[in-house]
N, C-alpha and C. Protein backbone atom coordinates (compact mmCIF):
# COMPACT_ATOMS: atom_id res chain seq x y z
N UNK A 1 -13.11 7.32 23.23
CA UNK A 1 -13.13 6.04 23.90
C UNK A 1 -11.83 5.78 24.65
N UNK A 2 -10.50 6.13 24.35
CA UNK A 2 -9.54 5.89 24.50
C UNK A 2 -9.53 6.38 25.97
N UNK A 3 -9.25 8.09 25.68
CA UNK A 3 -9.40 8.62 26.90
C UNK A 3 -10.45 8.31 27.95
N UNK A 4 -11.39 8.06 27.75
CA UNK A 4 -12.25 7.35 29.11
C UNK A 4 -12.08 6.07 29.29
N UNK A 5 -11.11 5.33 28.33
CA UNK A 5 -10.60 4.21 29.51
C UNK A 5 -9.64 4.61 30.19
N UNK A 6 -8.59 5.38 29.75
CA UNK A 6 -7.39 5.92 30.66
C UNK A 6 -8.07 6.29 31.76
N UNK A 7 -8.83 7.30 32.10
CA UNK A 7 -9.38 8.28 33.11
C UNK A 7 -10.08 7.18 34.13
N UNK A 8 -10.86 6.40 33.49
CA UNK A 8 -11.01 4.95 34.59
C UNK A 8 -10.06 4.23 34.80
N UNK A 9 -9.46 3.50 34.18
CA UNK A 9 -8.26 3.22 34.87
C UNK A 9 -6.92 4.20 36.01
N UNK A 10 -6.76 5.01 35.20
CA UNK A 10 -6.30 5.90 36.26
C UNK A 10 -7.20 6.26 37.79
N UNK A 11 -8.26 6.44 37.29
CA UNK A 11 -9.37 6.57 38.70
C UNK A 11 -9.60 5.42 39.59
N UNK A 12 -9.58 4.01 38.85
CA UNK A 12 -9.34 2.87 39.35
C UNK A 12 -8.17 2.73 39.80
N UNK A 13 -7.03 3.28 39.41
CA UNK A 13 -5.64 2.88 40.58
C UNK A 13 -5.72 3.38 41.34
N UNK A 14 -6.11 4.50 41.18
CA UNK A 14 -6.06 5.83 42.06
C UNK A 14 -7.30 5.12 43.76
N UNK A 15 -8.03 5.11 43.87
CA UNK A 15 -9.08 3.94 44.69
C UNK A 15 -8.22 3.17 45.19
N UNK A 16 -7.86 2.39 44.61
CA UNK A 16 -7.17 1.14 44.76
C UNK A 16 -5.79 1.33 45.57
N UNK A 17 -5.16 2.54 45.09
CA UNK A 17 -3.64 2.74 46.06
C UNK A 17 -4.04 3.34 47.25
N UNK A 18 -4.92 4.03 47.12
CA UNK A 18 -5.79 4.62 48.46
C UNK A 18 -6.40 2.91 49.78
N UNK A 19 -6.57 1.78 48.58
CA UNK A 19 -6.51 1.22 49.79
C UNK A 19 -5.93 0.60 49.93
N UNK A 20 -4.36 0.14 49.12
CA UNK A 20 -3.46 0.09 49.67
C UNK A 20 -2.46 0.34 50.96
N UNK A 21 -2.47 2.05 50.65
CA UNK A 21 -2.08 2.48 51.93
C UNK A 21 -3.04 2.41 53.03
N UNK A 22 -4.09 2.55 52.98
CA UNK A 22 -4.95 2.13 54.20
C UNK A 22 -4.63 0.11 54.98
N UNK A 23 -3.80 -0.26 53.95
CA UNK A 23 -3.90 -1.45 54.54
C UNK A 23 -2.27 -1.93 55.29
N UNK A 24 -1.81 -0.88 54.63
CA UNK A 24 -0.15 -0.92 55.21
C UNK A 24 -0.21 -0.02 56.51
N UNK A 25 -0.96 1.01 56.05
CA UNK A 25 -0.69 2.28 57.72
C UNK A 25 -1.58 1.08 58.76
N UNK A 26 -2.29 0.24 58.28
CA UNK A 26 -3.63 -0.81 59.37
C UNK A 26 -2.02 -1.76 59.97
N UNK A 27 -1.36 -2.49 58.99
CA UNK A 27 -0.20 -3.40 59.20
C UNK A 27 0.43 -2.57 60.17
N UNK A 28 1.43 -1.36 60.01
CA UNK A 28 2.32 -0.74 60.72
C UNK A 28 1.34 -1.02 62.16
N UNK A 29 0.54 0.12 61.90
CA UNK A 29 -0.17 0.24 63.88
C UNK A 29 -0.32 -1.20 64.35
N UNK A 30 -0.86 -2.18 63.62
CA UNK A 30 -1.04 -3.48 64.29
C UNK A 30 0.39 -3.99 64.69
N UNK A 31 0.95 -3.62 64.46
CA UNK A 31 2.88 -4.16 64.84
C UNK A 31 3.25 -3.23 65.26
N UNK A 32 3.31 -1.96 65.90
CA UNK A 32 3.79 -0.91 66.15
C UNK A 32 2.82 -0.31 67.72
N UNK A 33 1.46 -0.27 67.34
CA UNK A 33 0.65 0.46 68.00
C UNK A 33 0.69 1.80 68.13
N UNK A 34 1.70 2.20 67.23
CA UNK A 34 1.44 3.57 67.05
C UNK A 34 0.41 4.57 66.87
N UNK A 35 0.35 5.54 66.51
CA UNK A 35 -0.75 6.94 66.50
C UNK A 35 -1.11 6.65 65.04
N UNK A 36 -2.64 6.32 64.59
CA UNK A 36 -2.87 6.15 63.08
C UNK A 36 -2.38 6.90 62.26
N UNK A 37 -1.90 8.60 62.62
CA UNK A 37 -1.29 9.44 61.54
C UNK A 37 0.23 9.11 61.21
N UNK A 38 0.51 8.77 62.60
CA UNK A 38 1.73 8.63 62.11
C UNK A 38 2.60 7.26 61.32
N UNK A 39 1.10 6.56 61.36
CA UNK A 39 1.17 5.06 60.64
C UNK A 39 0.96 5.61 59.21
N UNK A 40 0.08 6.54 59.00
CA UNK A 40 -0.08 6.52 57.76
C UNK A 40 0.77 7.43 56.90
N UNK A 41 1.58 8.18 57.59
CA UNK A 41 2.90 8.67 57.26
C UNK A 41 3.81 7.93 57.09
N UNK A 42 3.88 6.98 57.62
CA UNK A 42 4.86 5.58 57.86
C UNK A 42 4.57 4.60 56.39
N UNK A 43 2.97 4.61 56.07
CA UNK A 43 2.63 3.49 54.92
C UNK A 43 3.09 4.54 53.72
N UNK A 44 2.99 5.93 53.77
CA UNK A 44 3.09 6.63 52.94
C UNK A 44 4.70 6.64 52.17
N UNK A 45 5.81 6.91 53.14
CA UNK A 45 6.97 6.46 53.46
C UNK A 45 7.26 5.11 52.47
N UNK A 46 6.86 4.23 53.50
CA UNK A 46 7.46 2.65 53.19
C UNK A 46 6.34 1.54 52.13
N UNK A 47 5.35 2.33 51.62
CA UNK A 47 4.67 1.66 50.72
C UNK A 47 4.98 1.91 49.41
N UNK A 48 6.15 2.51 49.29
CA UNK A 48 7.12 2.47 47.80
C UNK A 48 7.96 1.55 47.99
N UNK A 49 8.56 1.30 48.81
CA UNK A 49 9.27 0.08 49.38
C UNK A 49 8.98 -1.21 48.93
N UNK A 50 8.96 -1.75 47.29
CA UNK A 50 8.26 -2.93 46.99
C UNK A 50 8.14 -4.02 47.89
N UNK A 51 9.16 -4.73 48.45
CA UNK A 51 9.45 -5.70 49.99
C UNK A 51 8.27 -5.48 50.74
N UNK A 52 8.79 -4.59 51.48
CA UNK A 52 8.56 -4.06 52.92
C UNK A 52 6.96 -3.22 52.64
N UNK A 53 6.90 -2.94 51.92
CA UNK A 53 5.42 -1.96 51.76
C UNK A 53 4.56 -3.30 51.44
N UNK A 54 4.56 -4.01 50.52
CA UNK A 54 3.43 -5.05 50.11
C UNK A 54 3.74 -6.18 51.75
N UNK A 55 4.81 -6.53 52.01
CA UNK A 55 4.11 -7.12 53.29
C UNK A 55 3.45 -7.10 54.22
N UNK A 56 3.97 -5.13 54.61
CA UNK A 56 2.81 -4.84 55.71
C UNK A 56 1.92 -4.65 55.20
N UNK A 57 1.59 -4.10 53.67
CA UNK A 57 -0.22 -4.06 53.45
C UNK A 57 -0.75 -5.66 53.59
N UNK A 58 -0.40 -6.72 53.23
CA UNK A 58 -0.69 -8.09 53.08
C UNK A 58 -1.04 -8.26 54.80
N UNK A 59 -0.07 -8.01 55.20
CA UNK A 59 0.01 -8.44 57.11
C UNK A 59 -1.16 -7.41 57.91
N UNK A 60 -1.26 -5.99 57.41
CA UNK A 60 -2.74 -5.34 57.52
C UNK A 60 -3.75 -5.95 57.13
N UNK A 61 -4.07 -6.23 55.86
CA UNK A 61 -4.91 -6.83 55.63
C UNK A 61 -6.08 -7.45 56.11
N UNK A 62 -4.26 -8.45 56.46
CA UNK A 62 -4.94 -10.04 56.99
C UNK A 62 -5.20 -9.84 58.60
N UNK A 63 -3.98 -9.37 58.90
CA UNK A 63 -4.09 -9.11 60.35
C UNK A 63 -5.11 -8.01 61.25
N UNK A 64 -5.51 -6.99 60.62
CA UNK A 64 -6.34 -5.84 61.07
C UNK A 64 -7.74 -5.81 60.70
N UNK A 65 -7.80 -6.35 59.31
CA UNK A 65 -8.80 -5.87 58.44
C UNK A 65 -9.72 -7.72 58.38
N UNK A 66 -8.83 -8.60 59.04
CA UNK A 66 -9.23 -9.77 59.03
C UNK A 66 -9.79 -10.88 57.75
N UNK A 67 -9.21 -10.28 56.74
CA UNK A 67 -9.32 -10.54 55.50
C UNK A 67 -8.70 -11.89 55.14
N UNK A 68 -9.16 -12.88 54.25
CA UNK A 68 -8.28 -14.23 54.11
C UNK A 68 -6.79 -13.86 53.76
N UNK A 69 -5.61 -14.63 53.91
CA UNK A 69 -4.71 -14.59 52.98
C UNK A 69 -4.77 -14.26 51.69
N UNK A 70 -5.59 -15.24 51.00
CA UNK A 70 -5.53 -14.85 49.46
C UNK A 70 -5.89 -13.44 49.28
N UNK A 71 -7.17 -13.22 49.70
CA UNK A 71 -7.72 -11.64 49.73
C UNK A 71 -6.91 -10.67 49.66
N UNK A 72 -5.78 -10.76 50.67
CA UNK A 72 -4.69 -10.16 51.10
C UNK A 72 -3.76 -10.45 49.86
N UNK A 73 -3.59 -10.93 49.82
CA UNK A 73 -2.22 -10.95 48.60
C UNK A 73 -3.14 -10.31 47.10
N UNK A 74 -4.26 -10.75 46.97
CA UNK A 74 -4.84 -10.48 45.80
C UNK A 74 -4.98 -8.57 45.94
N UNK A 75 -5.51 -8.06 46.79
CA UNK A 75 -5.05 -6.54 47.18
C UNK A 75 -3.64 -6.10 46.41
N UNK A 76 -2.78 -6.70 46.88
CA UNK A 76 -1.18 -6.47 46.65
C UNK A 76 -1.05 -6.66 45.07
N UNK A 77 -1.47 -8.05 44.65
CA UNK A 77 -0.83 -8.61 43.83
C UNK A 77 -1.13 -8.59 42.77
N UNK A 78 -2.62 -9.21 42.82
CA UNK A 78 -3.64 -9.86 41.82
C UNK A 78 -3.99 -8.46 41.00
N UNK A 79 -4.96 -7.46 41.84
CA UNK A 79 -5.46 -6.24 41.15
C UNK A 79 -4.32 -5.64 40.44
N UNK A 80 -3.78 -5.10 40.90
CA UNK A 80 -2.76 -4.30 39.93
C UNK A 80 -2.67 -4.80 38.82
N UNK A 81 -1.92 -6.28 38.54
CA UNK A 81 -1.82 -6.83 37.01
C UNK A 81 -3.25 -6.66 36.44
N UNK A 82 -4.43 -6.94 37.24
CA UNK A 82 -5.69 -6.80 36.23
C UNK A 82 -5.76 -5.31 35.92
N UNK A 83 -5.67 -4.44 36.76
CA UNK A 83 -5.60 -3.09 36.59
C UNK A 83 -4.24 -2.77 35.58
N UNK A 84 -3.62 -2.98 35.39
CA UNK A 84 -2.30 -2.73 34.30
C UNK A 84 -2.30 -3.28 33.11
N UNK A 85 -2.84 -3.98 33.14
CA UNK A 85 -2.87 -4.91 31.56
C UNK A 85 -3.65 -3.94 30.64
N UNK A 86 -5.01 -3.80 31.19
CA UNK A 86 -6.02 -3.06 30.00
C UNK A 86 -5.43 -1.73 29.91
N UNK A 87 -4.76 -1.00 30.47
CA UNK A 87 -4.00 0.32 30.39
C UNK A 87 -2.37 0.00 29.28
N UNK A 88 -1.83 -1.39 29.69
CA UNK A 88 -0.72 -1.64 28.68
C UNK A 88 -0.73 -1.63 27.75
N UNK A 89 -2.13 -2.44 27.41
CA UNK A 89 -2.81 -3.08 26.07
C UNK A 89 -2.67 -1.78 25.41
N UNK A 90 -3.59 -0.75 25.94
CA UNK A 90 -4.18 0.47 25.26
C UNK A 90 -2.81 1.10 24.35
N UNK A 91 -1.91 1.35 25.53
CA UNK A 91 -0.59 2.09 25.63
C UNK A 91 0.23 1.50 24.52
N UNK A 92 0.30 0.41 24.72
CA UNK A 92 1.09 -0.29 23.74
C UNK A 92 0.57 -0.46 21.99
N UNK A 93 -1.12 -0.12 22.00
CA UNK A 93 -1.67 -0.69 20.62
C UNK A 93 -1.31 0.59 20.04
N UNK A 94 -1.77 1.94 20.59
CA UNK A 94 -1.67 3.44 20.48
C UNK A 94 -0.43 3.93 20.13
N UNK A 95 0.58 3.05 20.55
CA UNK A 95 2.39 3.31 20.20
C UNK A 95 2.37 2.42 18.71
N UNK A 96 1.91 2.06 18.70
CA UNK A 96 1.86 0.68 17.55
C UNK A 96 1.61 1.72 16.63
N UNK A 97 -0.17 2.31 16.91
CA UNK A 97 -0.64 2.88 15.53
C UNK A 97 0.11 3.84 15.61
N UNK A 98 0.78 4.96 15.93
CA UNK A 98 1.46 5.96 15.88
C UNK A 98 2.58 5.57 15.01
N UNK A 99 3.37 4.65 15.59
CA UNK A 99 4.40 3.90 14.72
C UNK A 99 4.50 3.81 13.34
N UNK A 100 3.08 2.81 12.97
CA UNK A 100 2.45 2.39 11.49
C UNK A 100 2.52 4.07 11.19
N UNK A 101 1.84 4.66 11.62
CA UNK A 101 1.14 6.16 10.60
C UNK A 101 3.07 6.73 10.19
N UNK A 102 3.29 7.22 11.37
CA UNK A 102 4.93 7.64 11.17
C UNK A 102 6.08 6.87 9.62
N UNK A 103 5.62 5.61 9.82
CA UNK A 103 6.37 4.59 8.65
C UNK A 103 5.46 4.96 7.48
N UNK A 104 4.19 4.77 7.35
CA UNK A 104 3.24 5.54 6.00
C UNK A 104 3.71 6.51 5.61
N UNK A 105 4.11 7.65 6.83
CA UNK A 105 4.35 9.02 6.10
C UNK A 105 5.10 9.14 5.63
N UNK A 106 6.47 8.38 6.00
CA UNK A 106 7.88 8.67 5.28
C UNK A 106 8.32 7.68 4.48
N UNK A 107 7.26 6.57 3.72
CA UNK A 107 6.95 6.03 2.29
C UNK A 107 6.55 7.35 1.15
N UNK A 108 5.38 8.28 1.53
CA UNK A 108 4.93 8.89 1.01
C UNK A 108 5.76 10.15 0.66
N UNK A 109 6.28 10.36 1.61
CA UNK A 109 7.40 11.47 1.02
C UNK A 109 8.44 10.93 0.73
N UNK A 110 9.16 9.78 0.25
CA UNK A 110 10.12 9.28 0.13
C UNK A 110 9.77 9.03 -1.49
């Protein structure tokens, strides 16, 4: 169970950063007019850029993709925390039980 939530979630970011950068390389060319490859070399580049990468995906978005504001920020903003939480949760309960078992064992040999 564990592992097939990881593998969806991971598959779900994985989607999801894919349209990320599709919405930052959309931002760059709409402000640039550049050549789409070389926009998307550009989102590829500057979409690690926490600042500067989430504005032009937000400003793609909204601006290219004609998407509301919120829409746009929720892309950026909103998904990720929903997408990160159920992967934290997991991460964090799984460190927990590892923890507990580790403290059991060295009662028992103690």
């Amino acid at each position: 169970m564990k592992a097939t939530l990881f593998a969806a979630g991971y598959t779900g970011y994985l989607i999801f950063g894919l349209f990320q950068i599709a919405a930052t390389a959309s931002g760059i060319q709409h402000l640039t007019g550049l050549w789409w490859l070389m926009c998307w070399f550009g989102a590829l580049l500057l979409g690690w850029v926490p600042v500067v990468g989430t504005a032009l995906g937000i400003y793609g978005a909204h601006a290219q993709w004609e998407w509301s504001l919120p829409a746009s920020f929720a892309l950026f903003i909103g998904v990720p925390v929903l997408l990160f939480l159920p992967l934290l949760t997991v991460s964090v309960s799984a460190a927990l039980h590892r923890r507990t078992e580790a403290a059991r064992a060295r009662q028992h040999t103690a």
